[in-house]
Protein backbone atom coordinates (compact mmCIF):
# COMPACT_ATOMS: atom_id res chain seq x y z
CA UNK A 1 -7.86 -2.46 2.72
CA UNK A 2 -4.45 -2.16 1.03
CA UNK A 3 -5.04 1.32 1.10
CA UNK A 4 -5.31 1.57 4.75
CA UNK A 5 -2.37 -0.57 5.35
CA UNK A 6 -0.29 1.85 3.24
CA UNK A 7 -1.43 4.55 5.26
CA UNK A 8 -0.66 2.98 8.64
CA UNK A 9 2.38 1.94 7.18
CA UNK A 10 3.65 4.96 6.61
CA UNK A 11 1.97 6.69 9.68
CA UNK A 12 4.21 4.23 11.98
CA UNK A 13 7.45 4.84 9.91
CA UNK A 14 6.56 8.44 10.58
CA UNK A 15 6.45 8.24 13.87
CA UNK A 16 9.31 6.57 14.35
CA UNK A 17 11.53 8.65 12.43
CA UNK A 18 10.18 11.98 13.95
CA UNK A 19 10.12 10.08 17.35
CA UNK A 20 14.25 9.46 16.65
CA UNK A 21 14.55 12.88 15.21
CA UNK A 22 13.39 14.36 17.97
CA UNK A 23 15.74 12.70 20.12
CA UNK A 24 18.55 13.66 18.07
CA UNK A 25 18.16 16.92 17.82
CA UNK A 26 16.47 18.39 21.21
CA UNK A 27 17.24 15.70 23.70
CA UNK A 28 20.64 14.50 22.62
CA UNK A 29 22.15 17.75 21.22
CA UNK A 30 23.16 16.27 18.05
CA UNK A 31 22.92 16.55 14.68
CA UNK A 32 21.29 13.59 12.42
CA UNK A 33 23.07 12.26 9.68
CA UNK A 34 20.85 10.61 7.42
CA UNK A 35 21.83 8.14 4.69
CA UNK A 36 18.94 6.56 2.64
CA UNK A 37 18.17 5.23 -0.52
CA UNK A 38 14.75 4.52 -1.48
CA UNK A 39 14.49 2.41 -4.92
CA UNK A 40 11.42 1.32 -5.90
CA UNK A 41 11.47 -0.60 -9.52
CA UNK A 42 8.42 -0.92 -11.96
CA UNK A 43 7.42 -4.17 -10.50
CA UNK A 44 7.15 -2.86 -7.34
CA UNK A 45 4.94 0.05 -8.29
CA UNK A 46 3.11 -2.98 -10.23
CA UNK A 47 2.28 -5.02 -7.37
CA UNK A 48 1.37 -1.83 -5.48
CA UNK A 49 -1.22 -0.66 -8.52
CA UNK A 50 -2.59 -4.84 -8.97
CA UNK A 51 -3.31 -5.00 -4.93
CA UNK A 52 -5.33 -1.79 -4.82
CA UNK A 53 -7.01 -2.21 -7.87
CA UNK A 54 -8.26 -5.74 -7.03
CA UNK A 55 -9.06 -4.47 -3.12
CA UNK A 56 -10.92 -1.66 -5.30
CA UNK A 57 -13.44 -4.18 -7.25
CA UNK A 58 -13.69 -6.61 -4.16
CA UNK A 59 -15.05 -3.57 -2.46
CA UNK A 60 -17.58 -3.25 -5.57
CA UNK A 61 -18.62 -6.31 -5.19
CA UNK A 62 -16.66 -7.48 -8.20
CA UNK A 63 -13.95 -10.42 -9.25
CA UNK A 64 -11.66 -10.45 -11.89
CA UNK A 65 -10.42 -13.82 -13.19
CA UNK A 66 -7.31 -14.56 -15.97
CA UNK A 67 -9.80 -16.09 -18.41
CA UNK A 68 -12.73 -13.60 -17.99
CA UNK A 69 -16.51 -13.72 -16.67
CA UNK A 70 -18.07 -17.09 -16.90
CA UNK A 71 -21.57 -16.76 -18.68
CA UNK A 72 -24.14 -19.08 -16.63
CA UNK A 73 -27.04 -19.92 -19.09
CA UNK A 74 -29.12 -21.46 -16.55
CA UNK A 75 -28.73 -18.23 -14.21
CA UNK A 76 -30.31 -15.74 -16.98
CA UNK A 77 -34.01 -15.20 -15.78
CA UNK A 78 -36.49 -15.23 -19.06
């Protein structure tokens, strides 16, 4: 899931920068000056790598907790 929203995320900005682009240039005869700065810090690449690796074991049909797996005794079949 955090995979797709990524994706879409980035499809839209897309868009909307080719869509502007595109007005720039062809409709409005002008040229685009562009200033951007994209920073993106460890912890942001953390949080990134954390959501998609827990949307990656919910999809396996698997949870992580802090303290670890929780051995049920009475669950074990003999």
């Amino acid at each position: 899931m955090a995979e797709l929203f990524i994706f879409v995320s980035g499809l839209i900005a897309g868009i909307a920068i080719g869509a502007w682009g595109v007005w720039q240039l062809w409709l409005k005869h002008e040229r685009p000056i562009v200033h951007a700065n994209l920073v993106i810090d460890p912890a942001t690449l953390h949080q990134i790598n954390a959501k998609m690796t827990l949307a990656w074991l919910e999809r396996q049909g698997l949870t992580w907790t802090a303290k670890g797996a929780e051995f049920d005794f009475n669950r074990v079949k003999k």
